[in-house]
Protein backbone atom coordinates (compact mmCIF):
# COMPACT_ATOMS: atom_id res chain seq x y z
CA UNK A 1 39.62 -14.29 -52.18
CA UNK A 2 36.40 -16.10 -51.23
CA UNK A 3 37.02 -19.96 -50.73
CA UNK A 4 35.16 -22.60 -52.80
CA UNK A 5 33.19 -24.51 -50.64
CA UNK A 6 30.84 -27.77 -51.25
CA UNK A 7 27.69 -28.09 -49.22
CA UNK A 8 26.71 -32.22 -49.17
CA UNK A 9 23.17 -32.98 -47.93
CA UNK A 10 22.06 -36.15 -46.33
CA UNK A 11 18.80 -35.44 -44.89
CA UNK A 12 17.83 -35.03 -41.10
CA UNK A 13 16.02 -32.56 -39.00
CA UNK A 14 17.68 -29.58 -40.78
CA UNK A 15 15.89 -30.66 -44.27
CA UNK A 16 12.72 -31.19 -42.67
CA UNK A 17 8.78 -29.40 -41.97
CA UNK A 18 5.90 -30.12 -40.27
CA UNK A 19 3.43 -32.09 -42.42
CA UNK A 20 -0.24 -32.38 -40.68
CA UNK A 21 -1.14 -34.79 -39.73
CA UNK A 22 2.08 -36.75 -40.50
CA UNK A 23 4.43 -34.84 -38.31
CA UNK A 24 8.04 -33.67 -38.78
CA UNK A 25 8.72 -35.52 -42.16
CA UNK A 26 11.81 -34.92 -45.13
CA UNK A 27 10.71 -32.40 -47.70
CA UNK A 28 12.51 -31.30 -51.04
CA UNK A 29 12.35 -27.87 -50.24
CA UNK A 30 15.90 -27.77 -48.37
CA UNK A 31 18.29 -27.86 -51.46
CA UNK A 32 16.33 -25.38 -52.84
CA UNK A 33 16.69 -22.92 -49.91
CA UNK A 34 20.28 -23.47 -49.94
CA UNK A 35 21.26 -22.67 -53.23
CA UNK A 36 18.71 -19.38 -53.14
CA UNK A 37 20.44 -18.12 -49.37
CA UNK A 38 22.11 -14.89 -49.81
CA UNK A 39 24.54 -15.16 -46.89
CA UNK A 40 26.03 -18.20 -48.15
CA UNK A 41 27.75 -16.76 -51.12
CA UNK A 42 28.20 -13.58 -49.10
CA UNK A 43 30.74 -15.81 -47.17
CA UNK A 44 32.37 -18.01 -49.92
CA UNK A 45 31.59 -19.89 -53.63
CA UNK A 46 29.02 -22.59 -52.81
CA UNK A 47 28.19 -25.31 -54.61
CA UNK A 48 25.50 -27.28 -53.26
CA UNK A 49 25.38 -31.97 -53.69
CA UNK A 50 22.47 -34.13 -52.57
CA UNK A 51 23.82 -36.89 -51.33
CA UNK A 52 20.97 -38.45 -49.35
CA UNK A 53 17.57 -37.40 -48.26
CA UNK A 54 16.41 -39.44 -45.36
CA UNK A 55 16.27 -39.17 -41.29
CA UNK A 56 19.15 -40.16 -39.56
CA UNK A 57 18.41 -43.23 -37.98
CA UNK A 58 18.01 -44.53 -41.66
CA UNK A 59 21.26 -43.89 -42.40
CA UNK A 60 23.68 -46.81 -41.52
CA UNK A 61 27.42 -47.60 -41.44
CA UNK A 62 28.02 -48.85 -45.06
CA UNK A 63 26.07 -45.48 -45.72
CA UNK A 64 28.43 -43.49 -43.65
CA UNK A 65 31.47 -45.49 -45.44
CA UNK A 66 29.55 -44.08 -49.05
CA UNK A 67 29.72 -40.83 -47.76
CA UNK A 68 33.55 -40.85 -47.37
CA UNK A 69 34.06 -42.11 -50.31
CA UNK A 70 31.46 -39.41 -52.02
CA UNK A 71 33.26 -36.73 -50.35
CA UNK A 72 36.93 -37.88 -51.05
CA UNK A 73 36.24 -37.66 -54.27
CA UNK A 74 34.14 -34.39 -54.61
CA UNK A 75 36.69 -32.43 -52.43
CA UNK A 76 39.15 -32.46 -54.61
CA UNK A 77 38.05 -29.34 -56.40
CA UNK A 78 37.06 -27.37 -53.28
CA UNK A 79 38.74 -26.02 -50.52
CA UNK A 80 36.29 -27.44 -48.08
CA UNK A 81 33.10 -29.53 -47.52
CA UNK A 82 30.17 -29.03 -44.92
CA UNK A 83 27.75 -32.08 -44.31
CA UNK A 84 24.33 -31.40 -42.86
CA UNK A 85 23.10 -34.42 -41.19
CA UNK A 86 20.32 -35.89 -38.74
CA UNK A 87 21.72 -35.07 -35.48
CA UNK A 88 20.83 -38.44 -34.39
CA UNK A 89 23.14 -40.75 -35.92
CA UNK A 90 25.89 -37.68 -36.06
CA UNK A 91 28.34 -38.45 -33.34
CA UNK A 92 28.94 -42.11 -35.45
CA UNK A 93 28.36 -40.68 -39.02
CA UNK A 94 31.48 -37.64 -38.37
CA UNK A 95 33.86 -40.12 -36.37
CA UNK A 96 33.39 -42.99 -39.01
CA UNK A 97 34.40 -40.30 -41.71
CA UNK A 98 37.58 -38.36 -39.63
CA UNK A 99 38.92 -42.23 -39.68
CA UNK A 100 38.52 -43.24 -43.01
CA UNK A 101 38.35 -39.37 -44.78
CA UNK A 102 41.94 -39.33 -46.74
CA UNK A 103 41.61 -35.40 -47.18
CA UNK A 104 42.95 -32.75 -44.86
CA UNK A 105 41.12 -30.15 -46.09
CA UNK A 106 37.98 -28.81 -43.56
CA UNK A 107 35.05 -31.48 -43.06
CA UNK A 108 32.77 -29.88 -41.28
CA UNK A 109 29.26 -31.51 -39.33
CA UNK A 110 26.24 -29.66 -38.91
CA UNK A 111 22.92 -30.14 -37.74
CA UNK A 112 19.52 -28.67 -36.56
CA UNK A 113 17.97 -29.52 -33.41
CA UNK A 114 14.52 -28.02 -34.75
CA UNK A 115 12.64 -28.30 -38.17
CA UNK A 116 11.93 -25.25 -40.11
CA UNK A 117 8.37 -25.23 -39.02
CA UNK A 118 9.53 -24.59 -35.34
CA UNK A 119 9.92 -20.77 -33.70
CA UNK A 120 13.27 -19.99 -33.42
CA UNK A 121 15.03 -22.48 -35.60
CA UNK A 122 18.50 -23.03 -35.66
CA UNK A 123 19.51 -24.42 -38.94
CA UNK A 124 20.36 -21.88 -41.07
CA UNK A 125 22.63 -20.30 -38.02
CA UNK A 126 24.29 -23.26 -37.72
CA UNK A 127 24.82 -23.75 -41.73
CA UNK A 128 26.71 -19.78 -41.75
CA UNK A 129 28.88 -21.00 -39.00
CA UNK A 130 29.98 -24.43 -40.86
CA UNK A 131 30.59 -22.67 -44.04
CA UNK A 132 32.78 -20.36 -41.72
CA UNK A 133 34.60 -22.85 -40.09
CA UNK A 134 35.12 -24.96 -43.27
CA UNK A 135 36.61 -21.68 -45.07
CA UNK A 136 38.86 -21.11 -42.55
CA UNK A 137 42.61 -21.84 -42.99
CA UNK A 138 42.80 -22.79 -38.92
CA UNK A 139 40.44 -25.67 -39.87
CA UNK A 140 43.02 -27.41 -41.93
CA UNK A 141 44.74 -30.83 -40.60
CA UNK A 142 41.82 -30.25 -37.67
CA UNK A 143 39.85 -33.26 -38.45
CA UNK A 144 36.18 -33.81 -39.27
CA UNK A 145 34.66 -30.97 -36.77
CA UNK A 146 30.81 -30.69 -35.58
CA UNK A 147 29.63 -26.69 -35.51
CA UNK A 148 26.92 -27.02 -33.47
CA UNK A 149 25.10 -23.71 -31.44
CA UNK A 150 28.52 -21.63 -32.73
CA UNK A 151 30.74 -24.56 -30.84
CA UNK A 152 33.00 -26.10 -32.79
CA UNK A 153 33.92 -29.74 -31.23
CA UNK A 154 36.05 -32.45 -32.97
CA UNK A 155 33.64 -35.63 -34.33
CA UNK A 156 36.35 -38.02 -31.93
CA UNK A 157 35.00 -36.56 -28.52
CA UNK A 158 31.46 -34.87 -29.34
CA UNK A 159 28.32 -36.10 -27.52
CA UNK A 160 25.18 -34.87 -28.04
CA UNK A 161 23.69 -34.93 -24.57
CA UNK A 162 19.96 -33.90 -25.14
CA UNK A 163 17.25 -34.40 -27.23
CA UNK A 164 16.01 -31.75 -27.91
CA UNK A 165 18.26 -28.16 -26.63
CA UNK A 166 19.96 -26.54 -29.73
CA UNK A 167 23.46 -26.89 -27.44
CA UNK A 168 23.03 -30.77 -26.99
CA UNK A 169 26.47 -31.18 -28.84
CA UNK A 170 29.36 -30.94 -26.22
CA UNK A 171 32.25 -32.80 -25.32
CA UNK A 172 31.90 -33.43 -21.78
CA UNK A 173 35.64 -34.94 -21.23
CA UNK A 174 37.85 -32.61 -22.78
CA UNK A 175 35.71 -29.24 -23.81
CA UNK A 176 35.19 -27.69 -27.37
CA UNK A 177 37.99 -27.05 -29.58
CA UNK A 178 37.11 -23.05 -30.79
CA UNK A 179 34.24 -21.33 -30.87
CA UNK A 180 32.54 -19.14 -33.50
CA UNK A 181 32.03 -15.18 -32.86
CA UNK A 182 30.95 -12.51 -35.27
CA UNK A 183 34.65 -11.21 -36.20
CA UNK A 184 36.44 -14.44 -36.52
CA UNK A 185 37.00 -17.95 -35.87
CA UNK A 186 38.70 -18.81 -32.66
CA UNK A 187 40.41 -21.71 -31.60
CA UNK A 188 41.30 -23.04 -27.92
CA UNK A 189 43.05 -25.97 -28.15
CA UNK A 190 43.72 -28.96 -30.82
CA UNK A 191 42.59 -32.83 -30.96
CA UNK A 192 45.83 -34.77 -30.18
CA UNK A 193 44.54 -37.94 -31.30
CA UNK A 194 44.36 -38.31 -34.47
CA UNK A 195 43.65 -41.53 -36.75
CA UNK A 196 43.35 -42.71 -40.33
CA UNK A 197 42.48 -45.99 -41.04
CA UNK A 198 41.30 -45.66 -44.99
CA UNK A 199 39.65 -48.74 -45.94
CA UNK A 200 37.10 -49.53 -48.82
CA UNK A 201 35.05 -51.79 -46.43
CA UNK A 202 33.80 -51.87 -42.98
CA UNK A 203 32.54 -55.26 -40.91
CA UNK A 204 28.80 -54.38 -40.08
CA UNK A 205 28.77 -57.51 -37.55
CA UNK A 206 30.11 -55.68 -34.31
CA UNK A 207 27.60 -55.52 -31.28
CA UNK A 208 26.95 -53.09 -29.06
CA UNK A 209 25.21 -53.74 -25.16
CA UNK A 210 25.25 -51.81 -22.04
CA UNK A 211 25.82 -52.93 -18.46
CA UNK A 212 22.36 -52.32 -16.62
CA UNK A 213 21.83 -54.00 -12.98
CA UNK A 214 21.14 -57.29 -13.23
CA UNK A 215 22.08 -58.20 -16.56
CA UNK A 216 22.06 -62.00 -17.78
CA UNK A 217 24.28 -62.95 -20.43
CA UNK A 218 21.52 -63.81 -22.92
CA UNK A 219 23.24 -60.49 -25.48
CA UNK A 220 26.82 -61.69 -25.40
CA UNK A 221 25.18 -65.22 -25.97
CA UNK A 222 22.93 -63.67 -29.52
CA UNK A 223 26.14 -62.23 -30.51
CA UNK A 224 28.04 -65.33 -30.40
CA UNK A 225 25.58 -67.48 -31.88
CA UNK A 226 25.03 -64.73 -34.59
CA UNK A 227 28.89 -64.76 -35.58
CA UNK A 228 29.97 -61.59 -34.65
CA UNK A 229 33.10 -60.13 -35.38
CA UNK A 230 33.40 -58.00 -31.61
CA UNK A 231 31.39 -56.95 -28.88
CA UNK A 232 31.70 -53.80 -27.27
CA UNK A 233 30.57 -53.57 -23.11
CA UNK A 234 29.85 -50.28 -22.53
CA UNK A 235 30.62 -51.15 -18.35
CA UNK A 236 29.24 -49.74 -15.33
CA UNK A 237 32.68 -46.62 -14.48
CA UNK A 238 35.89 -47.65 -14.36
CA UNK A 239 35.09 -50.46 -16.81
CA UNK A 240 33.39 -53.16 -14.31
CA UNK A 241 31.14 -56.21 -15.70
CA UNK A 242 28.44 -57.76 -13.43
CA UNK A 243 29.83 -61.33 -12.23
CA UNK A 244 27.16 -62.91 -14.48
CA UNK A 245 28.53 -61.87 -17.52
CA UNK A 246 32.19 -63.16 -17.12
CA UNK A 247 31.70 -66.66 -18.37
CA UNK A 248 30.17 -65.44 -21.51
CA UNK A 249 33.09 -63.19 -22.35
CA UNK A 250 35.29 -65.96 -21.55
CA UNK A 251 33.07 -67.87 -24.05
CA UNK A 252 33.44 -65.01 -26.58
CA UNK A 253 37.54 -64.81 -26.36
CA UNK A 254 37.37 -68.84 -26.55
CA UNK A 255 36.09 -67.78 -29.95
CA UNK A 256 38.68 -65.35 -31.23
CA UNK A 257 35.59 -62.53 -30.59
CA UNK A 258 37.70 -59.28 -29.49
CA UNK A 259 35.30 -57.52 -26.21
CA UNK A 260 36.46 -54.42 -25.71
CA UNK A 261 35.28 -52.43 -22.45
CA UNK A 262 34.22 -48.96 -22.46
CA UNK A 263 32.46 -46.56 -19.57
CA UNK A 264 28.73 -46.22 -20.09
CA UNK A 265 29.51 -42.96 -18.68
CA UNK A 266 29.94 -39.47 -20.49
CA UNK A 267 33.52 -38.52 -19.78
CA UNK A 268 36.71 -40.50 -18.65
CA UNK A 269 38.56 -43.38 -19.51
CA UNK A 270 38.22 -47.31 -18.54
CA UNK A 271 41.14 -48.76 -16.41
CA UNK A 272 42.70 -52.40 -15.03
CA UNK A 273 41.75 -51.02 -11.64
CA UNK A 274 39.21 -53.48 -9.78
CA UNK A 275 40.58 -56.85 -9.51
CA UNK A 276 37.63 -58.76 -8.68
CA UNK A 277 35.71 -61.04 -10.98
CA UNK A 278 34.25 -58.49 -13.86
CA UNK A 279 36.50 -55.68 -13.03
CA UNK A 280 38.53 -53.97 -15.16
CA UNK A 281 41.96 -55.52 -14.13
CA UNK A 282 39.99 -59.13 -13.98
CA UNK A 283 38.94 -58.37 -17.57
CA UNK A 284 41.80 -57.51 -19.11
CA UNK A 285 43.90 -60.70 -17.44
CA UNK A 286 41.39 -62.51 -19.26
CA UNK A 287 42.34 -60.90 -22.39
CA UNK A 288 39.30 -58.44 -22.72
CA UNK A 289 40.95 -54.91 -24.23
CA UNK A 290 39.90 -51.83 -22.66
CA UNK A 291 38.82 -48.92 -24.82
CA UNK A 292 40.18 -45.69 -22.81
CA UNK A 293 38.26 -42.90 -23.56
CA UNK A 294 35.78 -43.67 -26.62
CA UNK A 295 32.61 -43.96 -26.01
CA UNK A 296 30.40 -47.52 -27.14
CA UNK A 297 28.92 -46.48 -30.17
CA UNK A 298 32.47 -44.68 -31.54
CA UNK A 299 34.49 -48.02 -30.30
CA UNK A 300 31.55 -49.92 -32.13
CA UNK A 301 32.44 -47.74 -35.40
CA UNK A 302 36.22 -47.92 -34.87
CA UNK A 303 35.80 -51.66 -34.56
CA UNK A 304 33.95 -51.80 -37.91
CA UNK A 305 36.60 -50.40 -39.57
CA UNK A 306 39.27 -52.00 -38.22
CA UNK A 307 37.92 -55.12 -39.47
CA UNK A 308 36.99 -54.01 -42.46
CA UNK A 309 40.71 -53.06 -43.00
CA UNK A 310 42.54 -55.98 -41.89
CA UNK A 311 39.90 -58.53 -41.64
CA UNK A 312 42.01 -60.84 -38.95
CA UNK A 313 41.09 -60.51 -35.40
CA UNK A 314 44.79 -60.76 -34.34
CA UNK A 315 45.89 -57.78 -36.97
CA UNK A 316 43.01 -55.49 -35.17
CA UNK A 317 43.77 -56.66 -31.45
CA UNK A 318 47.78 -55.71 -32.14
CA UNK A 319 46.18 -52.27 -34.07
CA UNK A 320 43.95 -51.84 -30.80
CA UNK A 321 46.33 -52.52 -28.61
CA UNK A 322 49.39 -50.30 -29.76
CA UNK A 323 47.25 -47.55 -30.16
CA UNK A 324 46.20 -47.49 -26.53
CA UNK A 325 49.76 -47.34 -25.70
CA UNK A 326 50.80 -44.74 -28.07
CA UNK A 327 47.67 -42.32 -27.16
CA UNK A 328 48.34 -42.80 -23.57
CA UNK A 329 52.21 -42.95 -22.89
């Protein structure tokens, strides 16, 4: 029995043509397309929702938190739900929703790295193998996934690591969780961590700025002085801080700002490793947290909803900080 599946559109590449002499710009003609592809409902009962029609760097986090909600709701009455989406904005859209998303049904990412003016497009590959994945009873309790090139990766630990390759989407740390071949669906291995945090509002006041040789202060400084709720470092490896930055994070904890340290790198974790002044272990004396394995703009979108949840900084430091325990032992 074919499964009843809901296709959501938001915009992006994947909805978009070349328009002389305007470039690659959003057209109408996507939904359209959709509804009129044969191998769609060769595969399953599709129903097809405009949510949004707009590139993805227009889209932003209380947009993201609308499209949980949206989806929530609409899933109800469908065995699964695949989101096309701007593959810019992606990686923070998908992890937003797998921590707020209430439903354990299949919430499934995809993308196109070209428009449909370009040779070889990949869009309506990539659609067939989300409305695959989504249909599949494997994909249930999985988390919101990203099909991507036939990868399947979990919206936690993807990256998309070029700008313009149709396999830019990987996940450099850990690998991709299944993959998709003609026959079936296969899976490899399962995302151990796994959060909800279901909250009606997010904080949009966290900052994000990354270590780069030299660095003054003058960013942690415009975050304090704009009232932010957190900064997040993304730090030179191990989760190291130029010297010249420490008094301003002292400045920031002074303040009841949580800083939380990540790796500007793409894969591992931070650790209390370096004791000198803007290490890791110098950092977290201080009382600076550090983010294991997310990457910035994730921990920047975790951070959001944290606060939007529990509003105190105390009640998202203890949520932060028995978390890291529990995830690593």
């Amino acid at each position: 029995m074919k499964k009843k599946i809901l296709i959501v559109t938001t915009g992006g590449t994947i909805a978009m043509k070349q328009n002389s002499p305007f470039g690659v710009v959003p057209t109408d003609e996507f939904i359209k397309k959709l509804k009129s592809f044969p191998h769609l409902n060769e595969l399953a009962k599709i129903d097809v929702s405009e949510f949004s029609n707009i590139p993805s760097p227009h889209i932003t986090p209380q947009k993201m938190l609308n499209l949980a909600k949206y989806i929530d709701k609409k899933i109800i009455d469908y065995d699964g739900v695949v989101v096309t989406h701007g593959t810019d904005t992606l990686e923070e859209t998908s992890y937003l929703l797998d921590l707020v998303l209430e439903t354990n049904k299949p919430v499934v990412f995809t993308a196109a790295m070209r428009s449909s003016s370009e040779l070889g497009l990949d869009g309506p590959r990539n659609i067939i193998g989300a409305v695959r994945v989504a249909s599949s009873d494997l994909s249930f309790k999985k988390g919101v996934l990203i099909v991507m090139n036939d990868d399947i990766n979990s919206a936690r630990d993807v990256v998309k690591t070029d700008t313009g390759k149709t396999g830019a989407f990987l996940t450099p740390t850990y690998g991709l969780l299944g993959i998709i071949d003609p026959d079936k669906i296969i899976y490899y291995r399962k995302s151990v961590i796994k959060e909800k945090i279901p909250t009606d509002n997010i904080e949009p006041n966290v900052d994000l700025i990354k270590c780069v040789s030299g660095i003054d202060d003058r960013y942690i400084r415009t975050s304090i002085e704009k009232g932010s709720k957190a900064i997040v470092i993304e730090a030179f490896g191990r989760g190291n801080v130029p010297i010249t930055l420490v008094p301003a994070i002292r400045k920031a904890l002074d303040k009841d700002i949580i800083v939380v340290i990540t790796s500007r790198t793409y894969s591992g974790r931070v650790l209390p490793e370096y004791g000198y002044e803007g290490g890791g272990l110098f950092l977290q004396k201080i009382g600076v947290i550090l983010g294991e394995d997310l990457r910035g703009p994730k921990m920047r979108i975790k951070l959001m909803v944290l606060y939007g949840k529990y509003k105190k900084p105390e009640l998202v430091r203890e949520y932060l900080k028995k978390t890291i325990i529990k995830n690593t032992g």
